[in-house]
N, C-alpha and C. Protein backbone atom coordinates (compact mmCIF):
# COMPACT_ATOMS: atom_id res chain seq x y z
N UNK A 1 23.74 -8.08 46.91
CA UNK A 1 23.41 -7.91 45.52
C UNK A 1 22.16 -7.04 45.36
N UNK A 2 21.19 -7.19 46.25
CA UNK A 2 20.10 -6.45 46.18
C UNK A 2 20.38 -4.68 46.18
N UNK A 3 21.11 -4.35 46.95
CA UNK A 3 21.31 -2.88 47.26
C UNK A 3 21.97 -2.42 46.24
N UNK A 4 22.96 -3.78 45.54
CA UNK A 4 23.95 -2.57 44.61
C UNK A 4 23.39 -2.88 43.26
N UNK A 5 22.04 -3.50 43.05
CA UNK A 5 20.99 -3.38 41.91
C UNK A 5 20.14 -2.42 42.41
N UNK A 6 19.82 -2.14 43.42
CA UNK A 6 19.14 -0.77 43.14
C UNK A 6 20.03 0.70 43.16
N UNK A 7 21.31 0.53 43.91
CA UNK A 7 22.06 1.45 43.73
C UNK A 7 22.25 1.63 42.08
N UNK A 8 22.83 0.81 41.25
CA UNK A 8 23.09 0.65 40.05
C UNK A 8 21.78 1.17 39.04
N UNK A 9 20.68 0.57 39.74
CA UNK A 9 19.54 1.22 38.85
C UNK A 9 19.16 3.03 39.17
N UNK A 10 19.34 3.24 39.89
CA UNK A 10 19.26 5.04 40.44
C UNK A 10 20.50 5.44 39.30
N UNK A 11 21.68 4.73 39.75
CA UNK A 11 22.55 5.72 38.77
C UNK A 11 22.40 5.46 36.99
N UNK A 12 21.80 4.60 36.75
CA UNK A 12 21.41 4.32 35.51
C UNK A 12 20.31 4.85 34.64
N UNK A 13 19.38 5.39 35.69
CA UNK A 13 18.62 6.54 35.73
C UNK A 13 19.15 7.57 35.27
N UNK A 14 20.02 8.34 36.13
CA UNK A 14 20.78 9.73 36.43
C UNK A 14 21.29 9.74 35.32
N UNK A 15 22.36 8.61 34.87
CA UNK A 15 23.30 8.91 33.09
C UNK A 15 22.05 8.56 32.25
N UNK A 16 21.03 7.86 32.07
CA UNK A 16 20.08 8.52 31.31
C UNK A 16 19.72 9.58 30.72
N UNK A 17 19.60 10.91 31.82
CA UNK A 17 19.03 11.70 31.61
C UNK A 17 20.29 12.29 31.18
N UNK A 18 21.64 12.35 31.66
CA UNK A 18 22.70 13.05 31.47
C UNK A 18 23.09 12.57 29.88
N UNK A 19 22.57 11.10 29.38
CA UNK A 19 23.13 11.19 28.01
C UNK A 19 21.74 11.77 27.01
N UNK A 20 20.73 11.81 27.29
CA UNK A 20 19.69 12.23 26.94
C UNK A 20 19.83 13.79 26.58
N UNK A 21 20.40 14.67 27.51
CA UNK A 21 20.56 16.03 27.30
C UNK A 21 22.00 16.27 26.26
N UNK A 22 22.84 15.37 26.27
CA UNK A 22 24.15 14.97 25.46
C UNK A 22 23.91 15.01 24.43
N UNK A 23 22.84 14.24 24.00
CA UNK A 23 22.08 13.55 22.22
C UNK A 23 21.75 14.79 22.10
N UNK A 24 21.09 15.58 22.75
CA UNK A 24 20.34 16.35 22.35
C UNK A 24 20.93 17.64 21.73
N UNK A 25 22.16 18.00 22.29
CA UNK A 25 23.44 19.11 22.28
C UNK A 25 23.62 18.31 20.57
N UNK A 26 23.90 16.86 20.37
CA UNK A 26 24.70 15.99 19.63
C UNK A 26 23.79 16.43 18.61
N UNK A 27 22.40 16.18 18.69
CA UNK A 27 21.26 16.50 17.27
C UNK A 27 21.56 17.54 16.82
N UNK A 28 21.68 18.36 17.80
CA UNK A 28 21.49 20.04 17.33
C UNK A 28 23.04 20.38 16.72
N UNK A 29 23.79 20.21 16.71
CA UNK A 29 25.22 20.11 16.40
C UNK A 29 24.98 19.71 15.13
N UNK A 30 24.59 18.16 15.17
CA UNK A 30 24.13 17.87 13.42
C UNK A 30 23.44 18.58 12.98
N UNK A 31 22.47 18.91 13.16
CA UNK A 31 21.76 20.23 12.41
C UNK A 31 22.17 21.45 12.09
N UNK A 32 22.81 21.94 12.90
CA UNK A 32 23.82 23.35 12.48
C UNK A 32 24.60 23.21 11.55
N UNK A 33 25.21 21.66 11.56
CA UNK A 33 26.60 21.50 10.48
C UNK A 33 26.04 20.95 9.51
N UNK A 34 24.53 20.83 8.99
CA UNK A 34 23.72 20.01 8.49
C UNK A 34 24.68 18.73 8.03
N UNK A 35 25.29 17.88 8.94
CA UNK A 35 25.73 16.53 8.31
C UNK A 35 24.66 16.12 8.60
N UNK A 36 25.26 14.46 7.98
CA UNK A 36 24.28 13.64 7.87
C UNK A 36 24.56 12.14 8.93
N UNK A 37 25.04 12.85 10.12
CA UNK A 37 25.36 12.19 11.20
C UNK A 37 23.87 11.42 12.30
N UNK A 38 23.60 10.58 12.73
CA UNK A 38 22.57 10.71 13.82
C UNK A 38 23.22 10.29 14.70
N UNK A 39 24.24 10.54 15.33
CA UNK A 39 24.81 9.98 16.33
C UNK A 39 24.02 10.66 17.65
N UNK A 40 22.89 11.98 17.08
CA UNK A 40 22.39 12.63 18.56
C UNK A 40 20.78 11.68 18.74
N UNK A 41 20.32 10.83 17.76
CA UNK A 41 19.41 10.01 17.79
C UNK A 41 19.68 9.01 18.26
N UNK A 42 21.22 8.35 17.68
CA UNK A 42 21.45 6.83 18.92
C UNK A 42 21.84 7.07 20.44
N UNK A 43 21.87 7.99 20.37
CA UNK A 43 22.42 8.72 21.71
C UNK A 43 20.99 8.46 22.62
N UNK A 44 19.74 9.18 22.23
CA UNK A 44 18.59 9.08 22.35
C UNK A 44 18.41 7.46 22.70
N UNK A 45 18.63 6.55 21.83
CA UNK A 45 17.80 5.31 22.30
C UNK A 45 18.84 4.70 23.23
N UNK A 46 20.32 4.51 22.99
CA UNK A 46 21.10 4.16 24.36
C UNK A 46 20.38 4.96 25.52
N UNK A 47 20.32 6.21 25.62
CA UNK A 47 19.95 6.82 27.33
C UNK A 47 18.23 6.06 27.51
N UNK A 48 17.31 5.79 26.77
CA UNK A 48 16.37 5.07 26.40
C UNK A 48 16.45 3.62 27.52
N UNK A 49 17.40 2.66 26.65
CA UNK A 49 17.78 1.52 26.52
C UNK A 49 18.51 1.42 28.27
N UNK A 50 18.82 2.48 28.94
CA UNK A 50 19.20 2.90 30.06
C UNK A 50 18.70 3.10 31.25
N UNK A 51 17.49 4.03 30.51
CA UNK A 51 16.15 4.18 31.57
C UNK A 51 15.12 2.91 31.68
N UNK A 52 15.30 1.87 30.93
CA UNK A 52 14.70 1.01 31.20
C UNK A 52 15.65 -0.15 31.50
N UNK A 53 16.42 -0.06 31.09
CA UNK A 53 17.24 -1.52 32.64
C UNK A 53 17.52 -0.57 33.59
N UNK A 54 17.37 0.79 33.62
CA UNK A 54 17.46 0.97 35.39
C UNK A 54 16.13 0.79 36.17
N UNK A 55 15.07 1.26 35.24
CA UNK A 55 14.05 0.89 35.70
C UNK A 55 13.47 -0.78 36.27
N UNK A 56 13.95 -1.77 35.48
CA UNK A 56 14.19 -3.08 35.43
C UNK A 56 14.47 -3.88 36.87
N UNK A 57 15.75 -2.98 36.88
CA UNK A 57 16.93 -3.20 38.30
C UNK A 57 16.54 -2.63 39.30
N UNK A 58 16.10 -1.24 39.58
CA UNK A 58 14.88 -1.05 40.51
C UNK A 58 13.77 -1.66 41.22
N UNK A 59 12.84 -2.19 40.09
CA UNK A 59 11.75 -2.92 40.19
C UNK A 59 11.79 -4.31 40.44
N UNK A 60 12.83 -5.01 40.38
CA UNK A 60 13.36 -6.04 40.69
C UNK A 60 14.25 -6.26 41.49
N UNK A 61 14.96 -5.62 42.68
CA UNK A 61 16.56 -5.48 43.10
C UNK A 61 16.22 -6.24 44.24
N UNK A 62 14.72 -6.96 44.37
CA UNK A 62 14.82 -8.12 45.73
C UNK A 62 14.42 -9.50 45.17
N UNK A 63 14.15 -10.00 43.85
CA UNK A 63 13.98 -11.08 43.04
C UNK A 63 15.37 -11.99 42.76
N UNK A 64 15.50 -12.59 42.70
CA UNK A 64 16.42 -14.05 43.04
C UNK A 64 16.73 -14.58 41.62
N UNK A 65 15.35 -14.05 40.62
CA UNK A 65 14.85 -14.86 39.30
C UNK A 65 16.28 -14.26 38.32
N UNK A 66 16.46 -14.84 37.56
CA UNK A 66 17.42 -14.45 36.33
C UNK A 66 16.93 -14.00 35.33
N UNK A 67 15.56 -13.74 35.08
CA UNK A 67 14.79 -12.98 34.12
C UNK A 67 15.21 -11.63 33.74
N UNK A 68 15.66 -10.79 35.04
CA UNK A 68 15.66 -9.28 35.05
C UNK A 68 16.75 -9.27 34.60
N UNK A 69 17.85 -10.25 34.73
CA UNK A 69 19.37 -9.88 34.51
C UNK A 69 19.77 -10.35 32.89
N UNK A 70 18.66 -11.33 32.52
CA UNK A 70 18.78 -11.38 31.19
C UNK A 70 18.06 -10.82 30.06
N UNK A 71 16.53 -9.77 30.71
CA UNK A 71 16.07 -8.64 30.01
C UNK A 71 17.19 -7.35 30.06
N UNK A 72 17.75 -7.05 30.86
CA UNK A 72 18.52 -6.11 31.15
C UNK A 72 20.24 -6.43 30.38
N UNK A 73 20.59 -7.29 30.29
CA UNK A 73 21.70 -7.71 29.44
C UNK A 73 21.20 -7.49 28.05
N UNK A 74 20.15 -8.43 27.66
CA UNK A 74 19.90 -8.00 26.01
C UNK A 74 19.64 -6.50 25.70
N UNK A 75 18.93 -5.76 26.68
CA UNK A 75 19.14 -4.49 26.24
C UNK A 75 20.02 -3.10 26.54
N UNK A 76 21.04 -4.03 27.37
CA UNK A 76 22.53 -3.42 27.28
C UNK A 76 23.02 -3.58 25.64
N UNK A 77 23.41 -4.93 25.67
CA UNK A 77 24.04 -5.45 24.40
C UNK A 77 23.54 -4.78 23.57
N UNK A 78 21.98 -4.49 23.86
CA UNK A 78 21.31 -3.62 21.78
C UNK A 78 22.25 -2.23 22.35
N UNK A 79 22.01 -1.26 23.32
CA UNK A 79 22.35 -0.25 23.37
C UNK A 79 23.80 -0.01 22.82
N UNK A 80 25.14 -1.20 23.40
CA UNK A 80 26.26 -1.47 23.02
C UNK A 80 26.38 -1.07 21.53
N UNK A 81 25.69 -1.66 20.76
CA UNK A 81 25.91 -1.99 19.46
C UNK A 81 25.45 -0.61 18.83
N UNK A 82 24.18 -0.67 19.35
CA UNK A 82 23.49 0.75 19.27
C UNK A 82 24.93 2.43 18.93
N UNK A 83 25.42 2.38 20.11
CA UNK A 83 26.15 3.43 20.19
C UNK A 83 27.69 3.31 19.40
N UNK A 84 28.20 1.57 19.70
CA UNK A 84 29.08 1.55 18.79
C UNK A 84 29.10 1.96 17.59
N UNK A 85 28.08 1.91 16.17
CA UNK A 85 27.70 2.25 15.40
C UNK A 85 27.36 3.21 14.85
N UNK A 86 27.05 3.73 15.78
CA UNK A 86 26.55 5.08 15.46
C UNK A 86 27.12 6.37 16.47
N UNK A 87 28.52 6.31 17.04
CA UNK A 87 28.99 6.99 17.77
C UNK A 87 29.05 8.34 17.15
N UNK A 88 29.81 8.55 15.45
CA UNK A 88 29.84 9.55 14.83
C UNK A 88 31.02 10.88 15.36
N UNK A 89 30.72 12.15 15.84
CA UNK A 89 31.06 13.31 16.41
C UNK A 89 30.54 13.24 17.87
N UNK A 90 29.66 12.57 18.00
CA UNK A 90 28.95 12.35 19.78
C UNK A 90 30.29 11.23 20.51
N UNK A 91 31.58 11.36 20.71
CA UNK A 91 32.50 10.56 21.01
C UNK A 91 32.12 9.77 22.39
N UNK A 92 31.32 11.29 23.20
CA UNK A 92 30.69 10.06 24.46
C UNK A 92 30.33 8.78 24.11
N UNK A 93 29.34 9.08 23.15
CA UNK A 93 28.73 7.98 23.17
C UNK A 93 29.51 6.65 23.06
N UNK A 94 30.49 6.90 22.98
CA UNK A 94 31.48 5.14 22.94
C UNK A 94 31.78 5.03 24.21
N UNK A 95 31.59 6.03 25.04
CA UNK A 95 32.56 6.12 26.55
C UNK A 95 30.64 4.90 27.32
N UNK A 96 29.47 5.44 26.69
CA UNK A 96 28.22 4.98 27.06
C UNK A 96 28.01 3.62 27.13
N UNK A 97 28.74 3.40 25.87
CA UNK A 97 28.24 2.37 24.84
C UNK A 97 28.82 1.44 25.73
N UNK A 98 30.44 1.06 25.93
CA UNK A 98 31.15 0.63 26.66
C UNK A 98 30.65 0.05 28.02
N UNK A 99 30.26 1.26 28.83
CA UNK A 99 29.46 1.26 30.00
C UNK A 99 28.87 0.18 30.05
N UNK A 100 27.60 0.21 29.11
CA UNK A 100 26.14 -0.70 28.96
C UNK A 100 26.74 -1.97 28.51
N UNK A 101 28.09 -2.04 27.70
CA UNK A 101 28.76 -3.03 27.27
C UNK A 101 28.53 -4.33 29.15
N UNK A 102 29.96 -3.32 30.06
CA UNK A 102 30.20 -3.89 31.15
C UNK A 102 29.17 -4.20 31.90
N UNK A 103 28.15 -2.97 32.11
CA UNK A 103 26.92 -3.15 32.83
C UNK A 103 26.06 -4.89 32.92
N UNK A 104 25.58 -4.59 31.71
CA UNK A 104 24.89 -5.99 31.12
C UNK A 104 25.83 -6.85 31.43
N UNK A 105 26.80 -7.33 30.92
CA UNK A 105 27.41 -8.46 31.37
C UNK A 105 28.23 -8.58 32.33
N UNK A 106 28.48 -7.57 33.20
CA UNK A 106 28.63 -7.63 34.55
C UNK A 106 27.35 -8.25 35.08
N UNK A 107 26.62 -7.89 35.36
CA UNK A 107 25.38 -8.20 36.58
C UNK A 107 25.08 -9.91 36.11
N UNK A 108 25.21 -9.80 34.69
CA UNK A 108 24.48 -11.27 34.44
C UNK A 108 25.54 -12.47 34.58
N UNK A 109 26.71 -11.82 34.87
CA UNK A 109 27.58 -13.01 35.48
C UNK A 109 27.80 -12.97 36.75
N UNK A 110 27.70 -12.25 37.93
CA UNK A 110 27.67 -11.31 38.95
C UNK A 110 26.52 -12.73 39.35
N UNK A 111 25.15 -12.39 38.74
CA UNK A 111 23.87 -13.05 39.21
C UNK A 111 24.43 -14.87 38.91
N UNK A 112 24.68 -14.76 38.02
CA UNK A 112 25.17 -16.52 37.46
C UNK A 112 26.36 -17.21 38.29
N UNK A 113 27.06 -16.69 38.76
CA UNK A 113 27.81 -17.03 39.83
C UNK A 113 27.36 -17.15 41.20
N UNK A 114 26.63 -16.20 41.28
CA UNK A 114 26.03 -16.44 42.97
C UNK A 114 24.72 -17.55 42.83
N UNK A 115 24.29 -17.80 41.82
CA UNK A 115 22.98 -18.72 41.47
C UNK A 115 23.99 -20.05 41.86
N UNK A 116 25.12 -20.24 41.10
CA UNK A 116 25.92 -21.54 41.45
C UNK A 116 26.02 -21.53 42.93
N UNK A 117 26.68 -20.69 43.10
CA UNK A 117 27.05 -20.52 44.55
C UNK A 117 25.93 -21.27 45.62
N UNK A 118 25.07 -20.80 45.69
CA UNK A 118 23.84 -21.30 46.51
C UNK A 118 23.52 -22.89 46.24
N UNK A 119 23.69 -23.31 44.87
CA UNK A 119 23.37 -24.79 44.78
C UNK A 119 24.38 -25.67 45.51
């Protein structure tokens, strides 16, 4: 579990930055077509919401504690909701949203099962 939380946090990093440059294509798109879309701003706080549970999962990927997996779930779930909502013309962003959906509650049942396991 340790390796594939820090594996998981590197690549959570990487689509960070990859949805970060996405939003950013996504803003400027809204601005050209002057709608009144922000789907390139939620875009922004999901890759956000990204770089910090990878950062999270990094900084933690040899801790045992269930703290990290339940800071890192709640701010999957905001990102989830985050992007669901505000997907707009940025269609990735549901493909993201989804992601952070599984992410978060993958690991925190992933961790909650092996916590039984050991007792």
């Amino acid at each position: 579990m340790k390796t594939t939380k820090l594996v998981a946090g590197i690549l959570m990093i990487v689509i960070a930055v990859f949805i970060i440059i996405q939003s950013m294509m996504a803003g400027m798109t809204e601005a050209f077509t002057q709608s009144n879309g922000h789907a390139g701003a939620a875009g922004i706080v999901v890759a956000l919401l990204y770089l910090a549970s990878g950062i999270v999962y990094i900084a933690t990927h040899s801790k045992d504690s269930l703290g990290p997996d339940i800071a890192c779930l709640v701010m999957m779930l905001i990102a989830w909701i985050i992007g669901i909502l505000n997907a707009g013309i940025y269609g990735d962003l549901l493909v993201w949203s989804w992601l952070a959906f599984i992410i978060g509650i993958g690991f925190f049942a992933w961790h909650k099962l092996m916590q039984s396991r050991r007792r």
